[in-house]
Protein backbone atom coordinates (compact mmCIF):
# COMPACT_ATOMS: atom_id res chain seq x y z
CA UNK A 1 2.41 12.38 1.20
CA UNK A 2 4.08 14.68 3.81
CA UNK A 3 7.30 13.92 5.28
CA UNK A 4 8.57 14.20 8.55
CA UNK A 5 11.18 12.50 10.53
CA UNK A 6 11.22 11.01 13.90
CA UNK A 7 12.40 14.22 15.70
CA UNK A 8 9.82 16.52 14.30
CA UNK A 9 7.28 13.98 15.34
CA UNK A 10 8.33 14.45 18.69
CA UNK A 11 8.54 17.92 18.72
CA UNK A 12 4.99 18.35 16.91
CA UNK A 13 3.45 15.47 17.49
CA UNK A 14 -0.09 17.64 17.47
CA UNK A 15 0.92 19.23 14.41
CA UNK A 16 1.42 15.87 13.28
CA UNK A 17 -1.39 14.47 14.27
CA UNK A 18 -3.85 17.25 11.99
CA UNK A 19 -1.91 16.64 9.22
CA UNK A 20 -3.01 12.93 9.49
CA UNK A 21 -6.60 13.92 9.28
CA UNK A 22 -5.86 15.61 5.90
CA UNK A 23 -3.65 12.62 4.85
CA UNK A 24 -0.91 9.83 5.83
CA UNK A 25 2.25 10.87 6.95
CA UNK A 26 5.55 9.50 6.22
CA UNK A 27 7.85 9.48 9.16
CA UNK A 28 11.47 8.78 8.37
CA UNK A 29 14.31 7.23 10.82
CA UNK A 30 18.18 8.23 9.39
CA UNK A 31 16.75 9.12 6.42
CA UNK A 32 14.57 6.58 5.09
CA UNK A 33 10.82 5.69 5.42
CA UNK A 34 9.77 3.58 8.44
CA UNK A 35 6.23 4.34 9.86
CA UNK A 36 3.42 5.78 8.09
CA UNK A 37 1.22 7.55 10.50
CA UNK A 38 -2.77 7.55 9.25
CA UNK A 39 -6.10 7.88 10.86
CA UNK A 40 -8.34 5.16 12.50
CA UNK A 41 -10.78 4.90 9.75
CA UNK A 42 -8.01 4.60 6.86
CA UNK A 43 -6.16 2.29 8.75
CA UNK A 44 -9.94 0.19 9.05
CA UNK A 45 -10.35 1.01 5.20
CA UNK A 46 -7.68 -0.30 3.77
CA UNK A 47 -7.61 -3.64 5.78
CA UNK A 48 -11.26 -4.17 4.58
CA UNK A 49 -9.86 -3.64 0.86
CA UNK A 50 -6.68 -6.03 1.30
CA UNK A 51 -9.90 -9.03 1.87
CA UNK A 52 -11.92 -7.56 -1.22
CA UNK A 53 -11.86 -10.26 -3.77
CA UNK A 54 -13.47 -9.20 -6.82
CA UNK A 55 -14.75 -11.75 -9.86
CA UNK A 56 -13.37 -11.67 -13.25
CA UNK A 57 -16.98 -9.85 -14.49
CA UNK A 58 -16.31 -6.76 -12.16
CA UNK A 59 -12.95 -6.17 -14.31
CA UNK A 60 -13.09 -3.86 -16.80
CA UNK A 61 -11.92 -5.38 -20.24
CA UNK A 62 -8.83 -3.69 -20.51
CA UNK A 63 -7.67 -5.19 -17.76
CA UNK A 64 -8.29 -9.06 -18.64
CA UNK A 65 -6.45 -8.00 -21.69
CA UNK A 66 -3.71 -6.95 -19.43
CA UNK A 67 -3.73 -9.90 -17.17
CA UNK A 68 -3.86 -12.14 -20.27
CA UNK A 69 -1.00 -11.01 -21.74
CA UNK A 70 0.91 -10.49 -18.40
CA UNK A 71 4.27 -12.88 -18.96
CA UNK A 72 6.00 -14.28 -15.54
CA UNK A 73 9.05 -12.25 -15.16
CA UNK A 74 12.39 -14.86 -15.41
CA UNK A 75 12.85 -14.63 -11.81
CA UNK A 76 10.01 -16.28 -10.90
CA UNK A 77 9.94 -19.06 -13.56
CA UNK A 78 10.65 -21.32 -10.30
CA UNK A 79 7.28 -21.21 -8.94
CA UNK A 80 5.74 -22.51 -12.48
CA UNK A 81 5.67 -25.72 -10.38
CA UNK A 82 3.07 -24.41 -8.21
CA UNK A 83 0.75 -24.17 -11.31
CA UNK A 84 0.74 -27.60 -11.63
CA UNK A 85 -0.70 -29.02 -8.43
């Protein structure tokens, strides 16, 4: 993903802006990453894939395996009570 920070964004914001089209942009504040700057349609894209629900016969095998075998990591052995209700 290209990098740039806040200042270069203001300097080349059109710059900026092409690269988008080609590809999210990271744009950092005192060093670390803040804002991601994308395009319209990937923005539109990628909140119609965080609703996607898919059933367990769309998974490839492998990864029922995986899920199977997936163990709860200690840190979350709290919410085991959820399970239950």
């Amino acid at each position: 993903m290209h990098q740039v920070t806040i200042s270069d964004l203001q300097r080349n914001i059109r710059d900026i802006q092409d690269a988008a089209l080609k590809g999210p942009v990271s744009i950092t504040r005192n060093g670390k990453e803040k804002y991601v700057l994308l395009t319209a349609d990937e923005y539109y894209r990628l909140k119609r894939r965080d609703r996607e629900v898919l059933g367990i016969e769309e998974l490839r095998a492998q990864d029922v395996r995986n899920i199977a075998a997936a163990k709860v990591p200690k840190e979350y052995e709290y919410l085991n009570h959820l399970l239950s209700h």
